[in-house]
Every structure is written in structure tokens, then in C-alpha cells.
Protein backbone atom coordinates (compact mmCIF):
# COMPACT_ATOMS: atom_id res chain seq x y z
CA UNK A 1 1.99 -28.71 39.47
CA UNK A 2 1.40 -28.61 35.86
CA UNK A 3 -1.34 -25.90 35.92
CA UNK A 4 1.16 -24.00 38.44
CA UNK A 5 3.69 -24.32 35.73
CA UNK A 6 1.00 -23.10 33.00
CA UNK A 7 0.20 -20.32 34.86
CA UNK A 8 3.65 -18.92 34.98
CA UNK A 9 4.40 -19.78 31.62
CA UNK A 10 1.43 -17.86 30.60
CA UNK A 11 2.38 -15.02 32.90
CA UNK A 12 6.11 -14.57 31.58
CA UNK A 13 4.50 -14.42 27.97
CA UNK A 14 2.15 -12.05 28.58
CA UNK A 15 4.70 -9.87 30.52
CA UNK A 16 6.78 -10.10 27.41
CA UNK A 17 3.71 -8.95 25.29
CA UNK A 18 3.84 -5.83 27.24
CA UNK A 19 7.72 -5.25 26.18
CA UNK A 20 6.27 -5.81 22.36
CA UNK A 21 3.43 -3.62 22.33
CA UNK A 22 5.57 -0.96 23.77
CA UNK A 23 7.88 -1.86 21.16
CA UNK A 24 5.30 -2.02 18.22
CA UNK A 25 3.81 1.18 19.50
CA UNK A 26 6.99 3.30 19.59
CA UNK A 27 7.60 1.84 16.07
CA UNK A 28 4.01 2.35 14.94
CA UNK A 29 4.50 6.66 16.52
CA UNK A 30 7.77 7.08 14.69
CA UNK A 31 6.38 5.86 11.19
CA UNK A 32 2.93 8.27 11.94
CA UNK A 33 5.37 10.87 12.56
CA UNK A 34 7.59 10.53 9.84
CA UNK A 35 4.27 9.99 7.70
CA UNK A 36 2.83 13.07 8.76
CA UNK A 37 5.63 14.67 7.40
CA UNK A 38 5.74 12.98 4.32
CA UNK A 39 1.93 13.68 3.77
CA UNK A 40 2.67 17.60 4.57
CA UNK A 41 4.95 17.47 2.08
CA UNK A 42 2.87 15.28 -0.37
CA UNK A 43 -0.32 17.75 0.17
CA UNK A 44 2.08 20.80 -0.39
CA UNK A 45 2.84 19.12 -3.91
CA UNK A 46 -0.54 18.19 -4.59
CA UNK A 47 -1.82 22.09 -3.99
CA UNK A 48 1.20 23.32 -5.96
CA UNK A 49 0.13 20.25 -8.85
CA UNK A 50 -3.66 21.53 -8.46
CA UNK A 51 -3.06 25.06 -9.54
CA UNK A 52 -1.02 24.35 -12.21
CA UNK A 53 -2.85 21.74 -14.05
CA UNK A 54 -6.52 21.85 -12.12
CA UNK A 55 -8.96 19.33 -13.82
CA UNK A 56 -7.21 19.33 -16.98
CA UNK A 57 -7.07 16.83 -19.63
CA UNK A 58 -3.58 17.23 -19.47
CA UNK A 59 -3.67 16.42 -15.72
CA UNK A 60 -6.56 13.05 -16.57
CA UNK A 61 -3.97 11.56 -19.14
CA UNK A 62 -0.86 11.77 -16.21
CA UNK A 63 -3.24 9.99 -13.85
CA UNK A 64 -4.08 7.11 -15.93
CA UNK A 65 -0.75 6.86 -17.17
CA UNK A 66 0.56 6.73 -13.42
CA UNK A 67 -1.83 4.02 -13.25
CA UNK A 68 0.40 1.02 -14.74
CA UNK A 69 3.01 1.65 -13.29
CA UNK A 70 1.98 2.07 -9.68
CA UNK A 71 0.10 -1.11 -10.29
CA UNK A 72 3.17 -2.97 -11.10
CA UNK A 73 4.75 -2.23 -8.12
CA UNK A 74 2.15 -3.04 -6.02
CA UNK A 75 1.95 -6.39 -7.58
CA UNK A 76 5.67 -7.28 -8.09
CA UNK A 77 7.47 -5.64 -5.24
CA UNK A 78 5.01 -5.27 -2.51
CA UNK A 79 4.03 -8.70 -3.27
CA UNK A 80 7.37 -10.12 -2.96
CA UNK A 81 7.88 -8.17 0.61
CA UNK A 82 4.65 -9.93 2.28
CA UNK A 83 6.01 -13.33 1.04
CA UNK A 84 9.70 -12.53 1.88
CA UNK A 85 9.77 -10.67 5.39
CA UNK A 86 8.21 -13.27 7.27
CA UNK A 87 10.85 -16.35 5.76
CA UNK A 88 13.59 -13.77 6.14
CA UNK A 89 13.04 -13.28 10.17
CA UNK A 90 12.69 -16.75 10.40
CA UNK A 91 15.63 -17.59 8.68
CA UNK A 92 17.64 -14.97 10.25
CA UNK A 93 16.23 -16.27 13.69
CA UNK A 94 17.28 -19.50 13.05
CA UNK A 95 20.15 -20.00 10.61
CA UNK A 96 21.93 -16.63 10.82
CA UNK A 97 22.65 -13.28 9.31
CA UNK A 98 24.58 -14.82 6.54
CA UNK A 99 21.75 -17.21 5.17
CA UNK A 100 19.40 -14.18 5.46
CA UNK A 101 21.31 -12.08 3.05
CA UNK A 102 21.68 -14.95 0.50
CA UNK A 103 18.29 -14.84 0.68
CA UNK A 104 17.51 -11.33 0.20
CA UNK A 105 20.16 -10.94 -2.48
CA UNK A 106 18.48 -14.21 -4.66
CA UNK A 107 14.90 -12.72 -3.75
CA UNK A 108 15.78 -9.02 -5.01
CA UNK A 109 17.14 -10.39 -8.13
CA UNK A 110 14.23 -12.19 -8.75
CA UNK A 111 11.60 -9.10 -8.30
CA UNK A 112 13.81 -7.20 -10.54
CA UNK A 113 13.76 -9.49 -13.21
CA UNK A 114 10.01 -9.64 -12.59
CA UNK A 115 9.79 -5.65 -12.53
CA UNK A 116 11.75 -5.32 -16.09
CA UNK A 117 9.97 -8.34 -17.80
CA UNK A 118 6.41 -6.91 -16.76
CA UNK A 119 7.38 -3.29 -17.41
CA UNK A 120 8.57 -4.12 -20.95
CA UNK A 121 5.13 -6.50 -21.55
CA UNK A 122 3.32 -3.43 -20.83
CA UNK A 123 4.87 -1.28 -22.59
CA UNK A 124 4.55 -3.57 -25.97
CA UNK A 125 0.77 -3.64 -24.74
CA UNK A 126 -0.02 -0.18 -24.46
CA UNK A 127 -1.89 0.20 -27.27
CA UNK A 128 -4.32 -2.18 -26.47
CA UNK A 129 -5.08 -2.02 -23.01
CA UNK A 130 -5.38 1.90 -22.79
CA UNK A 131 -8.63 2.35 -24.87
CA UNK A 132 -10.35 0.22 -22.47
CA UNK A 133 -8.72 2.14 -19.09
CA UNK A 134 -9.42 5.23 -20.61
CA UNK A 135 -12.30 4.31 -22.67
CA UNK A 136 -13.95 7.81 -22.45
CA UNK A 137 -10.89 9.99 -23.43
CA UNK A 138 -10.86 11.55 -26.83
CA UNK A 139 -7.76 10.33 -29.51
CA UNK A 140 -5.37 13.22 -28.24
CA UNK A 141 -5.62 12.86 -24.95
CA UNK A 142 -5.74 8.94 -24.91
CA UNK A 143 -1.97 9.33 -27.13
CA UNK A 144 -0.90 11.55 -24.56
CA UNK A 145 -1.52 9.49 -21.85
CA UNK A 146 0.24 6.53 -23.58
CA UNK A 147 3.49 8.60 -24.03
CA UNK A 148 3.51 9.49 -20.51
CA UNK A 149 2.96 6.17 -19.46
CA UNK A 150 6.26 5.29 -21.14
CA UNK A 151 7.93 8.11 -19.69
CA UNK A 152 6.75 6.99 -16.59
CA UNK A 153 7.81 3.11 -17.02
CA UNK A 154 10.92 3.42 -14.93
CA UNK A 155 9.53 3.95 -11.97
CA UNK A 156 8.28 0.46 -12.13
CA UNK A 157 12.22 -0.86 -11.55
CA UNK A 158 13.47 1.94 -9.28
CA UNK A 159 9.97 2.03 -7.02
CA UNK A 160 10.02 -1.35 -6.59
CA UNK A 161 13.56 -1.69 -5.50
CA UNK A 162 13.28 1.43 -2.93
CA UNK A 163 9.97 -0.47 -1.10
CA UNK A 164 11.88 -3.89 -1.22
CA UNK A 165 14.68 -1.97 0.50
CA UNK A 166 12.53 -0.37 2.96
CA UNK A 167 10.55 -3.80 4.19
CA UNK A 168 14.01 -5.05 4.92
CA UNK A 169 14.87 -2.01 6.89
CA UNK A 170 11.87 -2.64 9.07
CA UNK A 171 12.54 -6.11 9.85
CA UNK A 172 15.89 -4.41 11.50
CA UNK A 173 13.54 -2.05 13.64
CA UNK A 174 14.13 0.33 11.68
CA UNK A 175 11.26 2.37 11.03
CA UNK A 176 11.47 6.45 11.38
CA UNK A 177 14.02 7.12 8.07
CA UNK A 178 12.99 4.80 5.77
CA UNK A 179 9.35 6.58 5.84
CA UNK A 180 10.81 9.56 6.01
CA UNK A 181 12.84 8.79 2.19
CA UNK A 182 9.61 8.72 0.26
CA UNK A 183 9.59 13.07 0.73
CA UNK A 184 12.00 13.54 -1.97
CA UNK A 185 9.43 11.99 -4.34
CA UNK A 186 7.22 14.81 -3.49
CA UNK A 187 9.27 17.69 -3.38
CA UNK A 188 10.94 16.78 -6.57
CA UNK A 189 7.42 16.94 -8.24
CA UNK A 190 6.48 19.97 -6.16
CA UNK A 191 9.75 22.11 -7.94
CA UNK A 192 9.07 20.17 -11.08
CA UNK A 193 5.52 21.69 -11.46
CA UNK A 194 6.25 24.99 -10.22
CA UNK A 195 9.28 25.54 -11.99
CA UNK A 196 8.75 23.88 -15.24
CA UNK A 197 5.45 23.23 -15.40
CA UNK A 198 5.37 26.36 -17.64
CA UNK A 199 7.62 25.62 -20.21
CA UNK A 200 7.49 21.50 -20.90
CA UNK A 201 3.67 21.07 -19.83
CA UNK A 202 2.53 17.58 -17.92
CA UNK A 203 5.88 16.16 -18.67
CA UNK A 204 7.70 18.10 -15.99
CA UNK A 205 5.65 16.13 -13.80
CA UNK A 206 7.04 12.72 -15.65
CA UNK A 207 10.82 14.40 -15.64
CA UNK A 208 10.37 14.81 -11.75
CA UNK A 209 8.91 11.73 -10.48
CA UNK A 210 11.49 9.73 -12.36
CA UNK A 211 14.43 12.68 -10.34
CA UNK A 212 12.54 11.45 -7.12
CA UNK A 213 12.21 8.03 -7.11
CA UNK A 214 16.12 7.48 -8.14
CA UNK A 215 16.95 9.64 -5.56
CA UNK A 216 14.50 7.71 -3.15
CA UNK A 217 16.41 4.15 -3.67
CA UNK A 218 19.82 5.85 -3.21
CA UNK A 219 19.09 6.96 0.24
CA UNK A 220 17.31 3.63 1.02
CA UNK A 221 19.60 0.91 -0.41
CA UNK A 222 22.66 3.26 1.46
CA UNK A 223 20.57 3.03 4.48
CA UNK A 224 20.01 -1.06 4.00
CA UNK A 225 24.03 -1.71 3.34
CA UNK A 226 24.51 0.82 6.61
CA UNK A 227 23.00 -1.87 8.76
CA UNK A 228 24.58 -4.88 7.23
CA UNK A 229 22.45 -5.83 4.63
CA UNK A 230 24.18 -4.88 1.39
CA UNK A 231 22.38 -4.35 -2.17
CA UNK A 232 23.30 -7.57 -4.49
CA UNK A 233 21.55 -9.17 -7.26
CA UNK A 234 22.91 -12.85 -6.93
CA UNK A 235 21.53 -15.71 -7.48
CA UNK A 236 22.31 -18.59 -4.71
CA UNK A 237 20.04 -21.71 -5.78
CA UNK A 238 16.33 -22.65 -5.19
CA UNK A 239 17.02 -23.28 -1.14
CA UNK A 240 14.30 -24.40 0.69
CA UNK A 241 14.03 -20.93 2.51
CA UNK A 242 13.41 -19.51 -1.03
CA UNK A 243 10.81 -22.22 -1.98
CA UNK A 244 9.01 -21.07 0.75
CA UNK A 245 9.09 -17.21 -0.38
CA UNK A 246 8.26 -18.30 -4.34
CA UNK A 247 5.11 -20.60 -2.55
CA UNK A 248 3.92 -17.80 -0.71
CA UNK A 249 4.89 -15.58 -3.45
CA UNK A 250 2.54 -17.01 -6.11
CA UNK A 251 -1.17 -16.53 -4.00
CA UNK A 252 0.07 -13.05 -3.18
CA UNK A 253 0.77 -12.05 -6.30
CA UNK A 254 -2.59 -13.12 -7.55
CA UNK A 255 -3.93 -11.69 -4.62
CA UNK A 256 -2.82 -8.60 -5.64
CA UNK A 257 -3.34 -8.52 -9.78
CA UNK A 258 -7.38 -8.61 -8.23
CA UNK A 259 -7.03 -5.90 -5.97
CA UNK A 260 -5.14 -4.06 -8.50
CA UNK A 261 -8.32 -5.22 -10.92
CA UNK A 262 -10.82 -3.44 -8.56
CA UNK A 263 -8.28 -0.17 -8.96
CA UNK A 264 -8.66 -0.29 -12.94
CA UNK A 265 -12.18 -1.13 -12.96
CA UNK A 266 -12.57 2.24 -10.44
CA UNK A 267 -10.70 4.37 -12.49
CA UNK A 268 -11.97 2.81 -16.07
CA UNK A 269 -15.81 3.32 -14.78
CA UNK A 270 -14.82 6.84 -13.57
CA UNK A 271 -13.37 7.39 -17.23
CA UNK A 272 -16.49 6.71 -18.77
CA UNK A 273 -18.22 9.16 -16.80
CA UNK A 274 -18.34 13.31 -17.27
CA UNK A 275 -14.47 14.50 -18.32
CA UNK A 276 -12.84 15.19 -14.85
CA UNK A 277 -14.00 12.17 -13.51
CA UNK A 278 -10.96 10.36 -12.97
CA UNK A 279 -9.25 13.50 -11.33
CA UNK A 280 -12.09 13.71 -9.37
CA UNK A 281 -11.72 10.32 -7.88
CA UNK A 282 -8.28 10.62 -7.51
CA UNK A 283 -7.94 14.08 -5.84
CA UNK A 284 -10.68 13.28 -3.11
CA UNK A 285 -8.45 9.88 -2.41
CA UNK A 286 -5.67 12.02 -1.53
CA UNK A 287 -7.21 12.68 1.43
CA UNK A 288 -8.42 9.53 2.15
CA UNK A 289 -4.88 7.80 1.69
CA UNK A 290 -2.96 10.16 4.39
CA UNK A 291 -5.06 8.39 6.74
CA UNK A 292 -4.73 5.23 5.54
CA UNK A 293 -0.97 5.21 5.45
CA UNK A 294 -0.46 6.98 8.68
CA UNK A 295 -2.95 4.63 10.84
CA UNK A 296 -3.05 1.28 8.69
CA UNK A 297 0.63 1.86 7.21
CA UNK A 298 2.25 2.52 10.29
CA UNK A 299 0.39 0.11 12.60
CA UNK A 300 0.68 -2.47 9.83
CA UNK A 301 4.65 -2.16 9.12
CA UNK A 302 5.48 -1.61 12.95
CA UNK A 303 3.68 -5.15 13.75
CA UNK A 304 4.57 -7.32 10.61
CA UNK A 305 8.36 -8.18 12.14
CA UNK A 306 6.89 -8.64 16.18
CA UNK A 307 4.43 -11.27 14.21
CA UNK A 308 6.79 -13.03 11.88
CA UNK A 309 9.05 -13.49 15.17
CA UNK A 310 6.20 -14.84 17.56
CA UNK A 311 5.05 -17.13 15.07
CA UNK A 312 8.84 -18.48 14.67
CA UNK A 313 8.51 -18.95 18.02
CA UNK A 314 5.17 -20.36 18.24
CA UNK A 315 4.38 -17.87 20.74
CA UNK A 316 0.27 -17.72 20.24
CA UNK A 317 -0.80 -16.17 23.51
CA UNK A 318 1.11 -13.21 22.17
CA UNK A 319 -0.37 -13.44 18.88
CA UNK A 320 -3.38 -13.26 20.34
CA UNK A 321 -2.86 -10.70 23.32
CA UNK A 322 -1.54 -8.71 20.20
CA UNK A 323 -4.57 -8.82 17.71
CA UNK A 324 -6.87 -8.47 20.40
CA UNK A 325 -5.04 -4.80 21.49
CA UNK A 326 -4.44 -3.41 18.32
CA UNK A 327 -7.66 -4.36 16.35
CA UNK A 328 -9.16 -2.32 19.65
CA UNK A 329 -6.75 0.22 19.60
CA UNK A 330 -6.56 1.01 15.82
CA UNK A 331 -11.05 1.02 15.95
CA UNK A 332 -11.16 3.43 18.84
CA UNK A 333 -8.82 6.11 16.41
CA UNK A 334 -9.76 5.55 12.99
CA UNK A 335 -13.50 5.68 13.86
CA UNK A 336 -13.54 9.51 14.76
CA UNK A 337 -11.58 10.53 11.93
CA UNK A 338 -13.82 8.75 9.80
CA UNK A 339 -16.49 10.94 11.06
CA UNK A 340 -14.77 14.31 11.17
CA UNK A 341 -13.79 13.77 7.30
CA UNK A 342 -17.12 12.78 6.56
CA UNK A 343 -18.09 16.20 8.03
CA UNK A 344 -15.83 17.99 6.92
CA UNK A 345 -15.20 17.13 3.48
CA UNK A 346 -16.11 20.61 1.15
CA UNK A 347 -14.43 22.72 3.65
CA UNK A 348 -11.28 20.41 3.63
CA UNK A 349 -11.34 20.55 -0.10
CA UNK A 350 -11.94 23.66 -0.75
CA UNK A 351 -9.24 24.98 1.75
CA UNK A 352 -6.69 22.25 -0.09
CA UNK A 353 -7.59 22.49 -3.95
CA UNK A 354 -9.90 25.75 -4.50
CA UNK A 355 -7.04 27.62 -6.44
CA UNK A 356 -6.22 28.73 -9.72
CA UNK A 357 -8.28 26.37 -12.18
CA UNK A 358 -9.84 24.13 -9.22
CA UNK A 359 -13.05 26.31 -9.03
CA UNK A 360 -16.47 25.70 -6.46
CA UNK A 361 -18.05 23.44 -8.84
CA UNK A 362 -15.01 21.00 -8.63
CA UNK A 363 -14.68 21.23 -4.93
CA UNK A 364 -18.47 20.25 -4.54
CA UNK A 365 -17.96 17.24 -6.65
CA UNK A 366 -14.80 16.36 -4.69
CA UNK A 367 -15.89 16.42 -1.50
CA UNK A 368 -18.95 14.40 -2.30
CA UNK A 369 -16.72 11.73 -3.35
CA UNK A 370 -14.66 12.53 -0.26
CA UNK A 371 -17.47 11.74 2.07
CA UNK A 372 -17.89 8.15 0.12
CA UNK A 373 -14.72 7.34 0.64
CA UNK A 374 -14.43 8.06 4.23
CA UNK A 375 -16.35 5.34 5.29
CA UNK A 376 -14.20 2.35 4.43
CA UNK A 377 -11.54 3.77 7.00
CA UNK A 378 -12.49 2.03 10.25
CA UNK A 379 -13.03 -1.49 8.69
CA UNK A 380 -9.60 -0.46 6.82
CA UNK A 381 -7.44 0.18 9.30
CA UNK A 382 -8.12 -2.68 11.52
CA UNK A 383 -8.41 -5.36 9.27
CA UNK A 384 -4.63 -4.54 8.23
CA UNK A 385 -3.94 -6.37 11.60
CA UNK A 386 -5.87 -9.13 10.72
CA UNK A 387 -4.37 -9.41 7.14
CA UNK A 388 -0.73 -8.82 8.41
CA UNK A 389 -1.30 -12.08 10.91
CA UNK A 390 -3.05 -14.18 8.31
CA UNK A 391 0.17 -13.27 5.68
CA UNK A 392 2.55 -14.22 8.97
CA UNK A 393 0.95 -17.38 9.21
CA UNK A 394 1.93 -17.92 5.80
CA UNK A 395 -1.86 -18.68 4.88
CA UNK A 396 -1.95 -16.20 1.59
CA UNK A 397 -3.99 -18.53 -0.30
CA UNK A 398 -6.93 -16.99 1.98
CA UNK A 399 -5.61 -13.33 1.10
CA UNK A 400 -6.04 -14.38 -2.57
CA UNK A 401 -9.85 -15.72 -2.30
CA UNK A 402 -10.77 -12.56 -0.45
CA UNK A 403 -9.25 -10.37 -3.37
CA UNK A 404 -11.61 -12.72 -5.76
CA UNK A 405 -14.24 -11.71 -3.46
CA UNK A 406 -13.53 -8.06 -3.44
CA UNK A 407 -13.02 -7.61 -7.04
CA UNK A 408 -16.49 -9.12 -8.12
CA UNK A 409 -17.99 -6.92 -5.52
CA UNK A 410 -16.28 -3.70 -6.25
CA UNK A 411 -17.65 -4.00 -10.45
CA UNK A 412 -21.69 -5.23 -9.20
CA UNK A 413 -21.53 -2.38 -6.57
CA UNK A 414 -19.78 0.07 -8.96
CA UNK A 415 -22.10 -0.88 -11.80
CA UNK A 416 -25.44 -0.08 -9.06
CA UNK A 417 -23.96 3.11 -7.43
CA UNK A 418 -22.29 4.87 -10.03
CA UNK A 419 -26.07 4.89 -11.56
CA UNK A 420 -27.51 6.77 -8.59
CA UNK A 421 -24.54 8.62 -7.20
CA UNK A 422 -22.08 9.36 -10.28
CA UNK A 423 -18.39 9.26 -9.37
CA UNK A 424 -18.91 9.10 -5.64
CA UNK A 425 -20.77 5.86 -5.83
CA UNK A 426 -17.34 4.42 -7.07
CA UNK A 427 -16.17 5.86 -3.56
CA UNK A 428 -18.97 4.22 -1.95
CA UNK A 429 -18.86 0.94 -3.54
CA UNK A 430 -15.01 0.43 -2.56
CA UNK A 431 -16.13 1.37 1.41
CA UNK A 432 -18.54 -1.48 0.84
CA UNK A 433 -16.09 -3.89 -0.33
CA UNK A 434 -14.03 -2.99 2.53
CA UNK A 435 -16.90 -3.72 5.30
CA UNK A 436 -17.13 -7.24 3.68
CA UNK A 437 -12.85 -7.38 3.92
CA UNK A 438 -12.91 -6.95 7.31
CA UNK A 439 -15.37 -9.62 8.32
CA UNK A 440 -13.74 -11.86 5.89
CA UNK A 441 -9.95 -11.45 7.53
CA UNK A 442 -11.51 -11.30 11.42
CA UNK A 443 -13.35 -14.89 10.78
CA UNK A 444 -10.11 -16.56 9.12
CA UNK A 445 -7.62 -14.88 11.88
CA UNK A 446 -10.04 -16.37 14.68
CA UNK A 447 -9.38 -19.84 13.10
CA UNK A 448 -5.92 -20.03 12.59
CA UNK A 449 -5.15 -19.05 16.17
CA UNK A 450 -7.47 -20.86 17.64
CA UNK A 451 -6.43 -23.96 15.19
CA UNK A 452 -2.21 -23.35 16.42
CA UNK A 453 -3.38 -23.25 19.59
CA UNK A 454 -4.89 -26.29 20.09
CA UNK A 455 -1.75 -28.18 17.82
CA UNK A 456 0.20 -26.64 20.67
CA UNK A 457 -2.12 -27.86 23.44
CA UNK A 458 -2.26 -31.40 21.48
CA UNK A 459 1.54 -31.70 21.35
């Protein structure tokens, strides 16, 4: 009677699994769509930005001074959503819609504080840390990157308010418009270079991004307060739901200061290389980073709220029925358009960049680093399901010793192929480091599961 009981159980769940992978999938199509159109849009600007400025040195000192700040946000903000979305469903499951938003509200307020302290540390800072990002740039072009960079400081606050807003947005199934907001960034840049690129130089493309990303958190915070969850900055006590965010909080945010690390080291090694470098890497990324954040991104935001609510639940044959689908499902894409960009890479950049300044000597060295860079994009793309799982189970101590991991790899591997290969062996080190992520996050997720499984079979 007890294994007939089992069996049903089982049954029922795995029938319900079927209603979520529907569900994840439909979310996980309407993010790739609404990312496809954001990348159009996003490669439109970066053609427009690539006949403007080319290879410039104008063009180098924008990209490392777009380097902070992005870097902040990833830490701060995107930090803050792993730790918070998962407590948030939980507590929204459980306790109701009012204890959620006292929640968000005391969360947000903390990540802005965060966001303004470390954007004005950094900017007192500047001075120092920018020689050794940029070591290779001559004293004009290393000043002009440091008053971009506080141009650019803004965007810290504003970016990581629109993201936080966004996360939240997803946890309400929510998924096509809130991907879709990030196009105004874009276009805004896209008219800023093309119509005053001419007459104020690289800071049109500081005076737009800054248009664009205010713009961006208007349409998502009026999107957040549309479905109940309005914008406040209000404290409402250390509550045990928020202890639990601030002690996830802490390994992620590590976690993420060394994967930000491996990012600087990249782009500081590529600096001390041949002038153009740093463009270089950056330009080939582009390519790189559309699929990225149309299979990992959308796969990766569309399952984070299913997982957070079938861990609540302690439902682990659908955690597992779920890892074991999309891990396969993610592979049998990703692994193809690894190849065809591998393949394809100098016609793909020539077709995108070869304009104006961008001439056949720079597409060459693009789409060599283009090719590098491919390769991490399997082991990529599925271990986001693994990560997302591990940071559901609220185990991001182990997300923290694989950055550590990462990090030292990324500067040996850099330090060996960089030697043979120039910029692309910073490309190929970072695939490397990725093969080893993936391992890494498929051994600990195993563990977990099969550890909750057997507390459930033992209670």
C-alpha cells in the first residue's frame, strides 16, 4: 500500500513537472524573443558606434571607463537579486504579499545605499586603480578615460535599480516587457553617436547611456508598481526573512567581486598588449554575449522562480525532472551555435564592423578572438541551470569557492595563452575556465539533490 501510494505521489509530481516545463519554456521563448530584439537593436548601435569611433583611443578609454561601473552593478545589484528572489517567493508563498513587499522595500534600500557608497569609493579611487586597468594607455588617454568614468558613475545607481526591478518582475511571471526595457539603452546611444558624435566626441556616448538607463528604470519600476509591488526605500527591521537575504547576500557578493576580478584581469592583460587590444576583446564579445543572454539569460531567468517555489515546497523529483531536461535541452542548442560561430567568425565580423575606420586588418584580429571565445558557450549555457539550483538551494558559499577557482585560473591561463596567441588567448583562457565551471556546478548540484532527497526519504 505504501509503494502504491509512492507511486502515485510520484506520478502527480511528475505530471505537474510537465505543467512547469511548459511554463518555464513559454517564459524562457518570450525572454529569447524579446532578447532577440534587444540584441538587433544593440548590434544596430554597436555598427552605428563602430563607424564612428572604430578602434580609436577615444573609443579604448570609453571601454575601460564603462568597466567600473558595469562591475558595480554586477556585484551590488545582481548580487542582491540571487540572494533576494529565492527568500522573496518563499516568503510570499508562505506569509503573504504584504510581508513580501516589506521585504523588497528594506532590501532595495539597502542595495542603494550599497550602490551610492561604492560608486562614491570609486570615484575617490580613480586615480589609483586606473593606471593598473589601463596600464598600457598613454597619460592623455588614461585622463580621458578617468573623466568618462565619472561621467559614467550614475549608471551604477540607476542600472542597478532597473535590474533589481526587473528580477522582481520575473518572480510575478512576468518575463516578455521587462527584457524588452533594456532597448532604450541602445537606441539612446545609437542617436547619441550618430547625431552628436560629431560635435561633443566620446562623450555623446556618456550623455546617452546616462538618457537610457533613466529612461530604462522609469518604464521598469512603473511596470513593478503596475503589478502590486510599488517602488519604496523603507527600512522595516532586520526580520528573519531579511537575515536570510544579508546571509546569502555576503558569499554572493564575494562570489561576484572574483568573477568581476577575472573581467579586470582580461581587460588589464589585453591593455598591456598592442593599442586596440581592449576594443578588440570587447567587440568580438559582442557577439559572443547575444548568445549568452538569449540561451543562458533566458533559460536562466525563466527557471529561477519555478526553482525557488519547488524548493519551498520541497518538491525534489521536480527539481530533478527539471535539471535533468533543461541541462539536455539547453546542450543540444548551444552546441551548434558554438560551432557555426566558430566557423563563421571573419565573415560575421566583417559583415557587422568592416565600416568606416574598422578596416580588414581589425576584422582578422576580431574574429580570431571571436573563434576563442566561442567555445565556452556550451559549458556556459548549461551550467546556468546548475548554478541557478545551487543559488535556490541557498548553498552560495559553493558559488563563491568556484569564483576563487575561476579567478586563479583565468590569470595562470591568461598569463600562458596570451604568450602564444595574443589577445585571443585571453578569449581562450576564459572558455577554459568555463569547462572547469561547469564540472564544478554539475558535481555540487548532484549532491545537494541527492543529499534533500534522502532527508526527505529519512523523515
Amino acid at each position: 500500500m505504501p509503494t502504491v501510494l509512492h507511486q502515485t505521489k510520484r506520478a502527480a509530481e511528475l505530471i505537474k513537472a510537465d505543467g512547469i516545463h511548459r511554463s518555464v519554456l513559454h517564459a524562457a521563448l518570450s525572454v529569447g524573443a524579446a532578447g532577440i530584439f534587444v540584441k538587433l537593436i544593440a548590434t544596430a548601435k554597436e555598427i552605428g558606434v563602430a563607424s564612428v569611433y572604430g578602434r580609436s583611443d577615444a573609443m579604448d578609454a570609453f571601454l575601460a571607463a564603462a568597466l567600473i561601473p558595469s562591475l558595480l552593478v554586477n556585484l551590488i545589484s545582481e548580487s542582491m537579486n540571487q540572494a533576494l528572489v529565492p527568500t522573496l517567493v518563499r516568503v510570499r508563498e508562505q506569509e503573504g504579499r504584504d510581508r513580501a513587499q516589506q521585504l523588497l522595500s528594506s532590501s532595495m534600500l539597502w542595495m542603494c545605499i550599497f550602490l551610492s557608497v561604492a560608486s562614491a569609493l570609486m570615484a575617490i579611487l580613480a586615480h589609483g586603480f586606473f593606471p593598473l586597468i589601463a596600464s598600457n594607455f598613454p597619460p592623455a588617454k588614461l585622463a580621458l578615460s578617468i573623466h568618462l568614468f565619472y561621467g559614467l558613475l550614475p549608471i551604477v545607481l540607476l542600472t542597478g535599480i532597473a535590474t533589481n526591478c526587473t528580477a522582481i518582475l520575473n518572480t510575478l511571471d512576468r518575463f516578455a516587457l521587462p527584457a524588452l526595457a533594456p532597448a532604450v539603452i541602445s537606441i539612446s546611444i545609437l542617436a547619441g553617436a550618430l547625431l552628436l558624435g560629431s560635435s561633443f566626441g566620446i562623450w555623446a556616448m556618456v550623455y546617452a547611456t546616462l538618457a537610457g538607463s533613466l529612461l530604462h528604470v522609469i518604464i521598469v519600476a512603473g511596470m513593478m508598481e503596475a503589478h502590486g509591488y510599488p517602488f519604496r526605500l523603507r527600512w522595516h527591521g532586520m526580520t528573519e526573512a531579511m537575515r536570510e537575504v544579508a546571509g546569502q547576500y555576503g558569499p554572493v557578493l564575494l562570489s561576484s567581486v572574483v568573477a568581476s576580478g577575472g573581467l579586470l584581469v582580461d581587460q588589464s592583460m589585453a591593455a598591456m598588449l598592442p593599442a586596440g587590444s581592449v576594443s578588440a576583446l570587447v567587440y568580438a564579445n559582442r557577439f559572443v554575449s547575444v548568445v549568452l543572454t538569449l540561451l543562458a539569460g533566458a533559460v536562466s531567468t525563466a527557471i529561477v522562480p519555478h526553482f525557488s517555489r519547488m524548493i519551498a515546497h520541497r518538491n525534489w523529483a521536480e527539481c530533478r525532472h527539471t535539471l535533468r531536461t533543461w541541462v539536455g535541452l539547453t546542450a543540444l542548442v548551444s552546441i551548434p551555435i558554438a560551432v557555426l560561430l566558430i566557423a563563421g567568425a571573419r565573415p560575421l565580423v566583417r559583415i557587422a564592423y568592416q565600416h568606416g575606420r574598422f578596416g580588414p586588418i581589425d576584422t582578422a584580429i576580431v574574429a580570431s578572438v571571436l573563434a576563442m571565445y566561442a567555445v565556452q558557450i556550451p559549458f556556459f549555457v548549461t551550467s546556468r541551470v546548475y548554478y541557478r539550483y545551487i543559488v535556490a538551494m541557498r548553498r552560495t558559499d559553493l558559488v563563491l569557492y568556484c569564483g576563487i577557482l575561476n579567478l586563479g585560473l583565468d590569470i595562470v591561463l591568461n598569463l600562458v595563452l596570451m604568450h602564444w596567441f595574443g589577445v585571443a588567448g585571453i578569449a581562450l583562457a576564459t572558455s577554459l575556465w568555463t569547462v572547469s565551471t561547469f564540472f564544478y556546478l554539475w558535481y555540487w548540484s548532484r549532491k545537494l539533490l541527492a543529499r534533500a532527497i534522502a532527508q526527505e526519504a529519512a523523515a
